[in-house]
PDB file of N, CA and C in Angstrom:
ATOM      1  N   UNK A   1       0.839  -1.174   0.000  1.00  0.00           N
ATOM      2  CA  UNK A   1       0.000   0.000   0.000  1.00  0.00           C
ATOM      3  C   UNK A   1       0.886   1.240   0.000  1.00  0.00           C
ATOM      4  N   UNK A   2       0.718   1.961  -0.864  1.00  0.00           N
ATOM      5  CA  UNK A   2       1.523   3.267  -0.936  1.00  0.00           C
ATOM      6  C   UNK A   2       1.162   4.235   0.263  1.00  0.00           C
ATOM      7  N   UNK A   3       2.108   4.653   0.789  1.00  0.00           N
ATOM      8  CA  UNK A   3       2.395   5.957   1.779  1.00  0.00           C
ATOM      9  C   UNK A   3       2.294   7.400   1.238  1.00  0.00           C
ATOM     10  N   UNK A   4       1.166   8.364   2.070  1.00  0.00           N
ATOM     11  CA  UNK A   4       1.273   9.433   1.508  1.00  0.00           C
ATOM     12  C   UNK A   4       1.433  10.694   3.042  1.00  0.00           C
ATOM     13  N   UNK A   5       3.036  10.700   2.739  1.00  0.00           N
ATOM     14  CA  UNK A   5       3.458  11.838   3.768  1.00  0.00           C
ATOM     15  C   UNK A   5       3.039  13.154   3.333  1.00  0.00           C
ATOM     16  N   UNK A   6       2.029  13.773   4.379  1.00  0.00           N
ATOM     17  CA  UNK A   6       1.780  15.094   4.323  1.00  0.00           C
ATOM     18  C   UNK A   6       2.710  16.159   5.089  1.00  0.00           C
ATOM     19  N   UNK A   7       3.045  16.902   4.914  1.00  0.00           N
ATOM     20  CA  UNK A   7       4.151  17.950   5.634  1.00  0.00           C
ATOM     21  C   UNK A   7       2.957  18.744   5.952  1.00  0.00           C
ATOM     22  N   UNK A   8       3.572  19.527   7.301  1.00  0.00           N
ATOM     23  CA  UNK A   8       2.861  19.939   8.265  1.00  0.00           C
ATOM     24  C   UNK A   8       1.641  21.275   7.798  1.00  0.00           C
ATOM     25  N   UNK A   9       0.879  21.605   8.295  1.00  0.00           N
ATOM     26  CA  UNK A   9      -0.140  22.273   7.645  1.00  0.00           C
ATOM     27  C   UNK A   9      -0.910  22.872   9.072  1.00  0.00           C
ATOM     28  N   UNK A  10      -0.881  24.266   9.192  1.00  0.00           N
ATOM     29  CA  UNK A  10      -0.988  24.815  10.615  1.00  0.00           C
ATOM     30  C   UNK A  10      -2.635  24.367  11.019  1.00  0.00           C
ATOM     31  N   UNK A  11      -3.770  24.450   9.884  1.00  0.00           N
ATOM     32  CA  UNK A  11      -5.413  23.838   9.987  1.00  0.00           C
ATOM     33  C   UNK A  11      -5.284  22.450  10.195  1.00  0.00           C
ATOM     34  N   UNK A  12      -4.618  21.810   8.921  1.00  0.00           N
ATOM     35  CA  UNK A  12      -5.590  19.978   9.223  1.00  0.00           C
ATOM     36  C   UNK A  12      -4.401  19.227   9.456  1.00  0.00           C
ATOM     37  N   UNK A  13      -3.086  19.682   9.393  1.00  0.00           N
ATOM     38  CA  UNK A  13      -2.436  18.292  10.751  1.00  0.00           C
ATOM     39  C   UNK A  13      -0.865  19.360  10.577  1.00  0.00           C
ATOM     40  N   UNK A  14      -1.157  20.022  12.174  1.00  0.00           N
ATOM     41  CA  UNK A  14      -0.130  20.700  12.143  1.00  0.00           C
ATOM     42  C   UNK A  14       1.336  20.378  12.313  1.00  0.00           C
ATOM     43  N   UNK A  15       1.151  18.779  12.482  1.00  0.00           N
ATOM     44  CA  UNK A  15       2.853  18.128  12.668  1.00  0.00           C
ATOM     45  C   UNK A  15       3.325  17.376  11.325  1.00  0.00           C
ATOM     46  N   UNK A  16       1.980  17.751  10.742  1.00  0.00           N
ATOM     47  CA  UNK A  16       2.619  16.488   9.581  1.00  0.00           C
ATOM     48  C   UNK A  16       1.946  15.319   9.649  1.00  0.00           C
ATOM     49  N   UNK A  17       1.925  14.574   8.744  1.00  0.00           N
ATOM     50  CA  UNK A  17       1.419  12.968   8.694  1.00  0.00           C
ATOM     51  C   UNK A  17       1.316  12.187   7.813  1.00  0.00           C
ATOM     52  N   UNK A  18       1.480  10.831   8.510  1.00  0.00           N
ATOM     53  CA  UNK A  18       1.521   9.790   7.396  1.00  0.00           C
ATOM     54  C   UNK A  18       0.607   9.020   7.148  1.00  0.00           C
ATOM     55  N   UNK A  19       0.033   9.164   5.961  1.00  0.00           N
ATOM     56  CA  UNK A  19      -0.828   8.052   6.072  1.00  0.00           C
ATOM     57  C   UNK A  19      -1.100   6.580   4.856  1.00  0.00           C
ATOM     58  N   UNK A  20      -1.586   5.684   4.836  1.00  0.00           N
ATOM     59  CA  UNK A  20      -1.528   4.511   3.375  1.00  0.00           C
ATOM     60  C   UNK A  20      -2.826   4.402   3.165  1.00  0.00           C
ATOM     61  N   UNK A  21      -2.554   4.573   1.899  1.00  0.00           N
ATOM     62  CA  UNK A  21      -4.238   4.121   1.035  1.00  0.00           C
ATOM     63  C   UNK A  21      -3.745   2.895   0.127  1.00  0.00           C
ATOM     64  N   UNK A  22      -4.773   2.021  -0.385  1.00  0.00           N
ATOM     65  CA  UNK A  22      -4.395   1.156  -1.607  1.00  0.00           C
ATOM     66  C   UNK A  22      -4.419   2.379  -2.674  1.00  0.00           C
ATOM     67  N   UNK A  23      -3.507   1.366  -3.746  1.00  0.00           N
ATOM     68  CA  UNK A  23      -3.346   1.794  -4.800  1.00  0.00           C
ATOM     69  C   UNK A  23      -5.059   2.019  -5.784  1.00  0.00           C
ATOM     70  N   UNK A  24      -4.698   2.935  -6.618  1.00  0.00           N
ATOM     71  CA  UNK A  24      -6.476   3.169  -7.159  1.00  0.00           C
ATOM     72  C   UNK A  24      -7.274   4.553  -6.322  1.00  0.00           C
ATOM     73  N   UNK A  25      -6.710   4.535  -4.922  1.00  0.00           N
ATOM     74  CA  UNK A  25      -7.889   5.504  -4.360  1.00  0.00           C
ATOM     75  C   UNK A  25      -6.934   6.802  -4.816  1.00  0.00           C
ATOM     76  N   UNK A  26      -8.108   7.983  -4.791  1.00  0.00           N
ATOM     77  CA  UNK A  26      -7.441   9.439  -4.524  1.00  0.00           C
ATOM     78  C   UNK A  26      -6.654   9.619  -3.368  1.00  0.00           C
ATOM     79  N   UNK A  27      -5.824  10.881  -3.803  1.00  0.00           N
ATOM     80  CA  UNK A  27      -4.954  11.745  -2.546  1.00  0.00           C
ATOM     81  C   UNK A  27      -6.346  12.090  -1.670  1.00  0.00           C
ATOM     82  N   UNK A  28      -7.289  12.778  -1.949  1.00  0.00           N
ATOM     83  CA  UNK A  28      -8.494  13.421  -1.462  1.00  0.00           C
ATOM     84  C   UNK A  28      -8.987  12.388  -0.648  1.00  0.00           C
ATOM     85  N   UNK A  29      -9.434  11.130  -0.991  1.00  0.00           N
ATOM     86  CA  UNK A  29      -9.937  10.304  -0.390  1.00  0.00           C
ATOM     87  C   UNK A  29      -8.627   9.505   0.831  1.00  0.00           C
ATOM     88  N   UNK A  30      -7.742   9.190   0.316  1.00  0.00           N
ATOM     89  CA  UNK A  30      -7.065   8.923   0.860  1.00  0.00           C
ATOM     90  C   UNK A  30      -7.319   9.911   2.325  1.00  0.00           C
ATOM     91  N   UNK A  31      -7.051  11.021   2.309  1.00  0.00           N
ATOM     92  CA  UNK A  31      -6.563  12.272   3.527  1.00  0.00           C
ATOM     93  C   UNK A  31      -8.433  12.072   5.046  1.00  0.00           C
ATOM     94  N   UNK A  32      -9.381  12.393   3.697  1.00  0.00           N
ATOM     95  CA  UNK A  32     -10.087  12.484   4.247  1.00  0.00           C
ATOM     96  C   UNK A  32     -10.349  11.009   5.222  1.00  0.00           C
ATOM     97  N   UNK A  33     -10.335   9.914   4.735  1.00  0.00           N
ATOM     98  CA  UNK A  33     -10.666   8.744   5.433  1.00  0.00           C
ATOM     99  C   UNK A  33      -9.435   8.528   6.816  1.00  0.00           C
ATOM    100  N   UNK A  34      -8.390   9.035   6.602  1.00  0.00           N
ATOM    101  CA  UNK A  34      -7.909   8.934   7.747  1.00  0.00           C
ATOM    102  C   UNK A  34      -8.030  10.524   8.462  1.00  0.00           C
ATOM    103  N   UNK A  35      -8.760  11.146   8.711  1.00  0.00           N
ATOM    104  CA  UNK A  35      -9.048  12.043   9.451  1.00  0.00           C
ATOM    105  C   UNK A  35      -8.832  13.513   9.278  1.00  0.00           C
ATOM    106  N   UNK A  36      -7.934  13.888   8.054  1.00  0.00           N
ATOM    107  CA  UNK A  36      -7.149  14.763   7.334  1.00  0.00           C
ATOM    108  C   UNK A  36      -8.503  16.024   6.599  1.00  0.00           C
ATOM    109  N   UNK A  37      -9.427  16.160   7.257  1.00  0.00           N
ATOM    110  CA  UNK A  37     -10.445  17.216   6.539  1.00  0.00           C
ATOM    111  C   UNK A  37     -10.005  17.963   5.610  1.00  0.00           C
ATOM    112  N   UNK A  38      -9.471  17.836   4.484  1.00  0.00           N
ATOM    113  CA  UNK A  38      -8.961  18.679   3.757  1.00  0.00           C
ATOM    114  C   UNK A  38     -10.397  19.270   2.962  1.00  0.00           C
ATOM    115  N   UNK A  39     -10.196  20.209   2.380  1.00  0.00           N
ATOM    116  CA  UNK A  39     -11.521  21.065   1.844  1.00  0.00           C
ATOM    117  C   UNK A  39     -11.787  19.971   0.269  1.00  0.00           C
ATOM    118  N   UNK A  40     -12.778  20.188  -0.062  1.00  0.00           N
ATOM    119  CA  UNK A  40     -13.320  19.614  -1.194  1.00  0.00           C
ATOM    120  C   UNK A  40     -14.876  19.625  -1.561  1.00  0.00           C
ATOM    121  N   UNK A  41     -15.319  21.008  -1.774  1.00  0.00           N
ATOM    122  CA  UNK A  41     -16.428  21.745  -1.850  1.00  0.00           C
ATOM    123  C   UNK A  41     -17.351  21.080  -3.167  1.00  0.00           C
ATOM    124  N   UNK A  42     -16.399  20.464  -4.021  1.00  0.00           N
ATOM    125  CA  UNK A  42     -17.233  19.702  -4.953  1.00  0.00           C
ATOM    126  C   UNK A  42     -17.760  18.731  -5.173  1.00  0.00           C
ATOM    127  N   UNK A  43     -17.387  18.008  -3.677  1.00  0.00           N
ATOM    128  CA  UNK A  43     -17.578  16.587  -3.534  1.00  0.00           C
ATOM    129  C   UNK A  43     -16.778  15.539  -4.546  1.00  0.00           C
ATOM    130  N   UNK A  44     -15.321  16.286  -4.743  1.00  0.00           N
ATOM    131  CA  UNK A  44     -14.749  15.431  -5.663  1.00  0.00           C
ATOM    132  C   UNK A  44     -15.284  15.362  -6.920  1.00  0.00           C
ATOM    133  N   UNK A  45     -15.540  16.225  -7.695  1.00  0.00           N
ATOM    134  CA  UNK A  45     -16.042  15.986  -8.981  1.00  0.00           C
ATOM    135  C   UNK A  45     -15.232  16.565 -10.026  1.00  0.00           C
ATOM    136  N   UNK A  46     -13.912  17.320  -9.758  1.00  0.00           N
ATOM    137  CA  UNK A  46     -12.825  18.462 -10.677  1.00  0.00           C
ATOM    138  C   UNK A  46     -13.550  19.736 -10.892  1.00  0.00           C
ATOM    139  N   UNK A  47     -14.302  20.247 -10.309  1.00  0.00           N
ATOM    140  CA  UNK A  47     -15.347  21.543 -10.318  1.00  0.00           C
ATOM    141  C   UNK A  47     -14.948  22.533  -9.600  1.00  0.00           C
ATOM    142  N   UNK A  48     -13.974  22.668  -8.759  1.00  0.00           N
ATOM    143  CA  UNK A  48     -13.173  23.542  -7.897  1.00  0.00           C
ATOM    144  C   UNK A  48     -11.711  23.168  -7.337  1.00  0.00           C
ATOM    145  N   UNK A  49     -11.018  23.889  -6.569  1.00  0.00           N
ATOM    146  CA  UNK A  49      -9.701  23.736  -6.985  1.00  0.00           C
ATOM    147  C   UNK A  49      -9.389  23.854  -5.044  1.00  0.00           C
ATOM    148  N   UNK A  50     -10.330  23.470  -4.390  1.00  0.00           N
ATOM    149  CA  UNK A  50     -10.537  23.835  -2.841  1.00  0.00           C
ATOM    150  C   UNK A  50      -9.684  22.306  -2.188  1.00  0.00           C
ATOM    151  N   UNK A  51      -9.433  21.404  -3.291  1.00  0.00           N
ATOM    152  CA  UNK A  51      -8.669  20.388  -2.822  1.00  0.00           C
ATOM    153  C   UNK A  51      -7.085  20.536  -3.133  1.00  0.00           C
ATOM    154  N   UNK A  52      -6.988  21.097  -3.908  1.00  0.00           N
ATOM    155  CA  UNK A  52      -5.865  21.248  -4.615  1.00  0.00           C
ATOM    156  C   UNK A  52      -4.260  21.359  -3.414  1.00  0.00           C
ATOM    157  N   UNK A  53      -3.282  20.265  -4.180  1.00  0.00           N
ATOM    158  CA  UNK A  53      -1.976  19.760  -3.085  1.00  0.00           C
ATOM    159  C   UNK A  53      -1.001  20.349  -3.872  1.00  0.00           C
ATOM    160  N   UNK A  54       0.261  20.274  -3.455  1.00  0.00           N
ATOM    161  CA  UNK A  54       1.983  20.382  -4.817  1.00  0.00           C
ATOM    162  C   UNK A  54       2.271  19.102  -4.028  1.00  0.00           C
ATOM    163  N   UNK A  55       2.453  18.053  -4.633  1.00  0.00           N
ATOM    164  CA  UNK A  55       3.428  16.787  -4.911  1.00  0.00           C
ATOM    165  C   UNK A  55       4.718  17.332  -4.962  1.00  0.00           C
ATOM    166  N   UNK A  56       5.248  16.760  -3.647  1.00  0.00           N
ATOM    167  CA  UNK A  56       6.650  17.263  -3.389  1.00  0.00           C
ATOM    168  C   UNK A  56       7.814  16.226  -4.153  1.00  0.00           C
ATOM    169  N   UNK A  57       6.950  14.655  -3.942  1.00  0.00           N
ATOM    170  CA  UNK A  57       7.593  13.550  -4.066  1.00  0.00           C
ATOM    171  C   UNK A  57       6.327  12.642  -5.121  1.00  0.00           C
ATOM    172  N   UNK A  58       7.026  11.900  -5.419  1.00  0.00           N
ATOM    173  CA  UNK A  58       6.545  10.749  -5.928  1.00  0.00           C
ATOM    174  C   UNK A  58       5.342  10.957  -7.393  1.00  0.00           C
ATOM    175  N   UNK A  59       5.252  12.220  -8.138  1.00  0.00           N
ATOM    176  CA  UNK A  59       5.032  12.458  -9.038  1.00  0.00           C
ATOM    177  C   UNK A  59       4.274  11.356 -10.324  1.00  0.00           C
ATOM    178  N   UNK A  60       5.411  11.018 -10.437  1.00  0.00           N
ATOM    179  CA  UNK A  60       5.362   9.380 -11.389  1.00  0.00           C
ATOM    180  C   UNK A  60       4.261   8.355 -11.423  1.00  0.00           C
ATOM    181  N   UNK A  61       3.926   8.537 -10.088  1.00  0.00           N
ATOM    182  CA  UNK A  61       3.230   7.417  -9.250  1.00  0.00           C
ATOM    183  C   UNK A  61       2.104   7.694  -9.864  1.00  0.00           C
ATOM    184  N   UNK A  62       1.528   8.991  -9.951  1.00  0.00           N
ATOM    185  CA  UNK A  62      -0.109   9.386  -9.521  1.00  0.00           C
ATOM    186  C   UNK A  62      -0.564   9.216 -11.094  1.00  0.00           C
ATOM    187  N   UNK A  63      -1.836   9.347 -11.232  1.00  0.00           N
ATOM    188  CA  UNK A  63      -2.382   8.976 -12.542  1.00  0.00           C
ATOM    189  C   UNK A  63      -2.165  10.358 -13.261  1.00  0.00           C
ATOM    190  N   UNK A  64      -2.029  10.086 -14.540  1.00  0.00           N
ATOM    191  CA  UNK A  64      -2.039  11.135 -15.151  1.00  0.00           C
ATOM    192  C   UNK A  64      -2.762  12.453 -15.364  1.00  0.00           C
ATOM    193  N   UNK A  65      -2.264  13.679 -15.638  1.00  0.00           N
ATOM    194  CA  UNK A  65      -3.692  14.687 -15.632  1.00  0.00           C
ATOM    195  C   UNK A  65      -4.207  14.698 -16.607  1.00  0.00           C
ATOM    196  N   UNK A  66      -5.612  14.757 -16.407  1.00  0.00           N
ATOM    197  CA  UNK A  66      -6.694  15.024 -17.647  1.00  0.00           C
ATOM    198  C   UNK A  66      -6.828  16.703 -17.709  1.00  0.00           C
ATOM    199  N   UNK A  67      -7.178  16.913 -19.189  1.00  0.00           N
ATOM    200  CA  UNK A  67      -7.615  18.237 -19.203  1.00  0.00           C
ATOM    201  C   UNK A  67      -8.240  19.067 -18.412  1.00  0.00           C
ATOM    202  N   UNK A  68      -9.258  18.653 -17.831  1.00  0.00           N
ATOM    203  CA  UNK A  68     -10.415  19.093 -16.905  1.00  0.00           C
ATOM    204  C   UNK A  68      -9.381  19.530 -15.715  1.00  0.00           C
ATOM    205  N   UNK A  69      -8.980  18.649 -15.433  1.00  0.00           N
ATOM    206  CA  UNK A  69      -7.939  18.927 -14.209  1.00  0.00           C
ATOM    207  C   UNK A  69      -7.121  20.464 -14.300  1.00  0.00           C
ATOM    208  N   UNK A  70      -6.534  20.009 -15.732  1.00  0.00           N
ATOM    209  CA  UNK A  70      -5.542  20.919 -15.984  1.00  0.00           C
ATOM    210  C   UNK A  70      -6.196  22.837 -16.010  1.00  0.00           C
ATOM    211  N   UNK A  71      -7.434  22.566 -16.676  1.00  0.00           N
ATOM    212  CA  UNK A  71      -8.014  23.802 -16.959  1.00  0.00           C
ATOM    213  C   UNK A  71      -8.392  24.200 -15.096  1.00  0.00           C
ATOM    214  N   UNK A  72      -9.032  23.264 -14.658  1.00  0.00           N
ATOM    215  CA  UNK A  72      -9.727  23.890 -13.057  1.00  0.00           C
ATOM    216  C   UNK A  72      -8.287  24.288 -12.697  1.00  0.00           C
ATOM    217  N   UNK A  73      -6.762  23.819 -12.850  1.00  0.00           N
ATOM    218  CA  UNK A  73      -6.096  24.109 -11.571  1.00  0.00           C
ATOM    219  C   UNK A  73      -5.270  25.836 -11.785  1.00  0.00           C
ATOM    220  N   UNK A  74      -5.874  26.427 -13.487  1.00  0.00           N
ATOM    221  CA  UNK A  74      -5.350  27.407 -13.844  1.00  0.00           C
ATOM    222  C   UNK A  74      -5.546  28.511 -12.827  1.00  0.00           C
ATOM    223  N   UNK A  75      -6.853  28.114 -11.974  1.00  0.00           N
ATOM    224  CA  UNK A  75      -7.907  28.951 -11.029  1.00  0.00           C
ATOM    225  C   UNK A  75      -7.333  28.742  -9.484  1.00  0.00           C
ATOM    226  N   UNK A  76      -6.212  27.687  -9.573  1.00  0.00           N
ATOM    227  CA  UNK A  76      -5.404  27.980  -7.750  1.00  0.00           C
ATOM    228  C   UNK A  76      -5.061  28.560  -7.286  1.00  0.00           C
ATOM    229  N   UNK A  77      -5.041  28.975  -5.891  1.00  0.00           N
ATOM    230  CA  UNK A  77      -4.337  29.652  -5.482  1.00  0.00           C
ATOM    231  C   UNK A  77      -2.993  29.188  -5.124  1.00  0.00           C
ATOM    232  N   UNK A  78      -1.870  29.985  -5.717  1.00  0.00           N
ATOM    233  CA  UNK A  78      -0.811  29.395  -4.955  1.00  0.00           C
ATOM    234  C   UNK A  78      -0.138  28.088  -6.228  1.00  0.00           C
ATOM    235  N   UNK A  79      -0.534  28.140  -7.423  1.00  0.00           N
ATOM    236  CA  UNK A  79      -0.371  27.089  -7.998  1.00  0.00           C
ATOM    237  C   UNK A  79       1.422  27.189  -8.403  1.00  0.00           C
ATOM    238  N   UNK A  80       1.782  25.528  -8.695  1.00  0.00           N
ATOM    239  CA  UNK A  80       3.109  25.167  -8.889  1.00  0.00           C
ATOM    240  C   UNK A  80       3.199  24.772  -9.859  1.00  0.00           C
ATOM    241  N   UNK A  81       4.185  23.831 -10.521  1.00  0.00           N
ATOM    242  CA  UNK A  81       4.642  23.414 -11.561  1.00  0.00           C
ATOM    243  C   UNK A  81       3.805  21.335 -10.915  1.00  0.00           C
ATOM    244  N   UNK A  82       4.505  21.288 -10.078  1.00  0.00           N
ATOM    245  CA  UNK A  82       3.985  20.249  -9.141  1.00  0.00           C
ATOM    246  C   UNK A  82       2.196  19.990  -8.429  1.00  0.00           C
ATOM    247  N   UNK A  83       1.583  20.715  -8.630  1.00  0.00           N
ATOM    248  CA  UNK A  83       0.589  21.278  -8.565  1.00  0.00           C
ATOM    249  C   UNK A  83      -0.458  19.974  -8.484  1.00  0.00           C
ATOM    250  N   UNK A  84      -1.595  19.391  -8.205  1.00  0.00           N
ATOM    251  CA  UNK A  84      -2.637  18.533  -8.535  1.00  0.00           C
ATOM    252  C   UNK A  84      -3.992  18.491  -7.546  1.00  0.00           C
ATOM    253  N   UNK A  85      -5.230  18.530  -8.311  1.00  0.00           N
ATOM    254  CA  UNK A  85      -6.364  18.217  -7.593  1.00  0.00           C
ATOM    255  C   UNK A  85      -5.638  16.818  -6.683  1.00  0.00           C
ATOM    256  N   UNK A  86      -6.184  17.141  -5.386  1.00  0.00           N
ATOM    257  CA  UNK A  86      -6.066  15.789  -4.792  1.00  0.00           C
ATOM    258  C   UNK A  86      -7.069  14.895  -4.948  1.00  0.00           C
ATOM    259  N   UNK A  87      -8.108  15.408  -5.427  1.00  0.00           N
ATOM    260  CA  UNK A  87      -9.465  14.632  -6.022  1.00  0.00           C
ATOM    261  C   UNK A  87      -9.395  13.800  -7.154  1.00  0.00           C
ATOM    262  N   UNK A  88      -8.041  14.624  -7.652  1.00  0.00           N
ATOM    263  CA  UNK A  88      -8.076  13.804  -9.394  1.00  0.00           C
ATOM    264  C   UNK A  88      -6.778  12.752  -9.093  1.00  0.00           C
ATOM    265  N   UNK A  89      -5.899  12.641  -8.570  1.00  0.00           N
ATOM    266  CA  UNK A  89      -4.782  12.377  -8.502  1.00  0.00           C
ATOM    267  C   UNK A  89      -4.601  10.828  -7.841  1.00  0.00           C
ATOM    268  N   UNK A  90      -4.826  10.306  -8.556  1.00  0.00           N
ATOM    269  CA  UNK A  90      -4.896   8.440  -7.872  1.00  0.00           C
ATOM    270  C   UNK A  90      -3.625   8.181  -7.647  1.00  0.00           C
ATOM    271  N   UNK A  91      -3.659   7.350  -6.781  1.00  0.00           N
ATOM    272  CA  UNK A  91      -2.259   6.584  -6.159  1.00  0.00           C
ATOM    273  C   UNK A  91      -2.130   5.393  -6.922  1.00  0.00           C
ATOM    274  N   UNK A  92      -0.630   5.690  -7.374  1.00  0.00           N
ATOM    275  CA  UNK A  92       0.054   4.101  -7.838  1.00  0.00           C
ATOM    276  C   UNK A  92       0.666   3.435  -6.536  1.00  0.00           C
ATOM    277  N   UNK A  93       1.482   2.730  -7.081  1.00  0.00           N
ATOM    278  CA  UNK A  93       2.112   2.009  -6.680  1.00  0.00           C
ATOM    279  C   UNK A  93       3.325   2.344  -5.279  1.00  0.00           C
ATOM    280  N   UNK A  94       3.961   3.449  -5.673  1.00  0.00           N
ATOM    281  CA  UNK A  94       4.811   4.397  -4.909  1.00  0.00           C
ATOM    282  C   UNK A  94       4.236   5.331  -3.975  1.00  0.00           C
ATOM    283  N   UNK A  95       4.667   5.657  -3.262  1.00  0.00           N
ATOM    284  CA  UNK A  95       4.735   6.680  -2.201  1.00  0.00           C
ATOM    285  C   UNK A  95       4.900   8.076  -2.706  1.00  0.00           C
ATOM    286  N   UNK A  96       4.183   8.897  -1.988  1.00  0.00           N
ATOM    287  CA  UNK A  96       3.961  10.497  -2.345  1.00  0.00           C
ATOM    288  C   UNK A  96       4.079  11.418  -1.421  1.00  0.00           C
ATOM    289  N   UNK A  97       4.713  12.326  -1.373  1.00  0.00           N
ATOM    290  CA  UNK A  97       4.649  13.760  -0.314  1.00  0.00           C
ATOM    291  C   UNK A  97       3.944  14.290  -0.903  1.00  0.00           C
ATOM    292  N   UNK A  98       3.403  15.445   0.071  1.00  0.00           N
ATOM    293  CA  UNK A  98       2.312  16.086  -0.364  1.00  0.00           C
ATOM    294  C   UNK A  98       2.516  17.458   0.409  1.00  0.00           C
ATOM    295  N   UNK A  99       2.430  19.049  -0.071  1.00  0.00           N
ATOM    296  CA  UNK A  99       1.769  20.001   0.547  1.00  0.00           C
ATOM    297  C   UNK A  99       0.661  20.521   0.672  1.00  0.00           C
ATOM    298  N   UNK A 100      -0.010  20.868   1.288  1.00  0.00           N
ATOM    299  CA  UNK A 100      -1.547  21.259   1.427  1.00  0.00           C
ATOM    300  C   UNK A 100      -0.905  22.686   1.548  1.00  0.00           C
ATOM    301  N   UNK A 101      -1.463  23.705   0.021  1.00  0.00           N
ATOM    302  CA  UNK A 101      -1.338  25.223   0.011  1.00  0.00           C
ATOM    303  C   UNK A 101      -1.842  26.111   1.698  1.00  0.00           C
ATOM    304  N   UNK A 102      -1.316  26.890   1.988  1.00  0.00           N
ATOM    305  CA  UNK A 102      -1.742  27.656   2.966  1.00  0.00           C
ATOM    306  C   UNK A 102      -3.317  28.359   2.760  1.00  0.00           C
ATOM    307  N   UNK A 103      -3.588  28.791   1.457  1.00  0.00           N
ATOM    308  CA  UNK A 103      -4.637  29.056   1.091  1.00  0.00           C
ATOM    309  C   UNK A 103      -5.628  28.300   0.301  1.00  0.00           C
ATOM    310  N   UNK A 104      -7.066  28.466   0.438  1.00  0.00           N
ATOM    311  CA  UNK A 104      -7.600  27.777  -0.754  1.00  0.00           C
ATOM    312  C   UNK A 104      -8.432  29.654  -1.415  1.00  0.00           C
ATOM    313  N   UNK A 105      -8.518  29.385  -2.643  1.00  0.00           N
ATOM    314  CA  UNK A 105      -9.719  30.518  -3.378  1.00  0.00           C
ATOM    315  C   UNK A 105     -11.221  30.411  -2.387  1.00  0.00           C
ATOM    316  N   UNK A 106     -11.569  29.226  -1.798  1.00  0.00           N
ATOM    317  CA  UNK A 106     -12.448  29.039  -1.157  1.00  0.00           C
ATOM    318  C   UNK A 106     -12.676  30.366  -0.221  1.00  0.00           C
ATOM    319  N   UNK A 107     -14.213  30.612  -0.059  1.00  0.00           N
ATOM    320  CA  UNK A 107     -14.299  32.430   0.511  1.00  0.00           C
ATOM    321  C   UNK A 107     -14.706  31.536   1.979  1.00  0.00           C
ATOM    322  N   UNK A 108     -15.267  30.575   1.987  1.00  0.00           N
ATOM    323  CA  UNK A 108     -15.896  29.652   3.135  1.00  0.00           C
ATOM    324  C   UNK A 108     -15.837  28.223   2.963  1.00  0.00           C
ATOM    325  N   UNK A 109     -15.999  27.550   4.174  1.00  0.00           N
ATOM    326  CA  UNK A 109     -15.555  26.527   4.445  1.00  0.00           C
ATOM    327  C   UNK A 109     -16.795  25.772   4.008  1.00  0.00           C
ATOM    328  N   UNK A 110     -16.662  24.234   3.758  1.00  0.00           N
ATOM    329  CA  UNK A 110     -17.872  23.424   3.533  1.00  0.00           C
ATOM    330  C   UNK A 110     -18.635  22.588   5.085  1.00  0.00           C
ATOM    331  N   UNK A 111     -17.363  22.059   5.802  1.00  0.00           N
ATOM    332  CA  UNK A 111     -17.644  21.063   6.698  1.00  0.00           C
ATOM    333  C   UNK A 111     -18.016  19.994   6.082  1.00  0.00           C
ATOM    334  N   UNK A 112     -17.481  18.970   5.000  1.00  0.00           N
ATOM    335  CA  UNK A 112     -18.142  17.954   4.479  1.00  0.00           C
ATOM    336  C   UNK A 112     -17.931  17.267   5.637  1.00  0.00           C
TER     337      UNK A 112
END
């Protein structure tokens, strides 16, 4: 099961954390099921950019981007070269770091 180290994030895990999903699930899903509330106002559908991570590590791994992806993430805040919906971004095989941006465009929170 691939490992996905999050570096520290002062809202949803201010020390950092590790956590494993099987291969196939999202970064998004991944975070949220182990306790990681990260925002995702669309319910995971590529419709907003309130999930949005930079892949520090393990790049290779994650599924490829689709257009849709590519066009929503023009709208990030904070966007990188490394950049990915965590909604869109499936786990291979390998292990991934992850930053969660300091900001989202989000004006309010969802509470999913």
């Amino acid at each position: 099961m691939p490992i996905i180290k999050i570096l520290p994030h002062a809202e949803y895990c201010p020390e950092g954390a590790t956590v494993s999903a099987p291969s196939g699930t999202s970064i998004c899903e991944a975070l949220l099921d182990n306790k990681i509330a990260i925002e995702h106002a669309c319910d995971m559908v590529c419709a907003c950019t309130t999930c949005h991570v930079i892949v520090r590590e393990g790049m290779r791994s994650l599924s490829e981007m689709e257009e849709g992806e590519e066009d929503m993430l023009d709208r990030a805040w904070g966007l990188e070269p490394d950049s990915r919906l965590s909604c869109q971004a499936i786990l291979g095989q390998q292990d991934v770091t992850i930053e969660i941006p300091k900001y989202s465009i989000n004006h309010a929170k969802e509470n999913h």
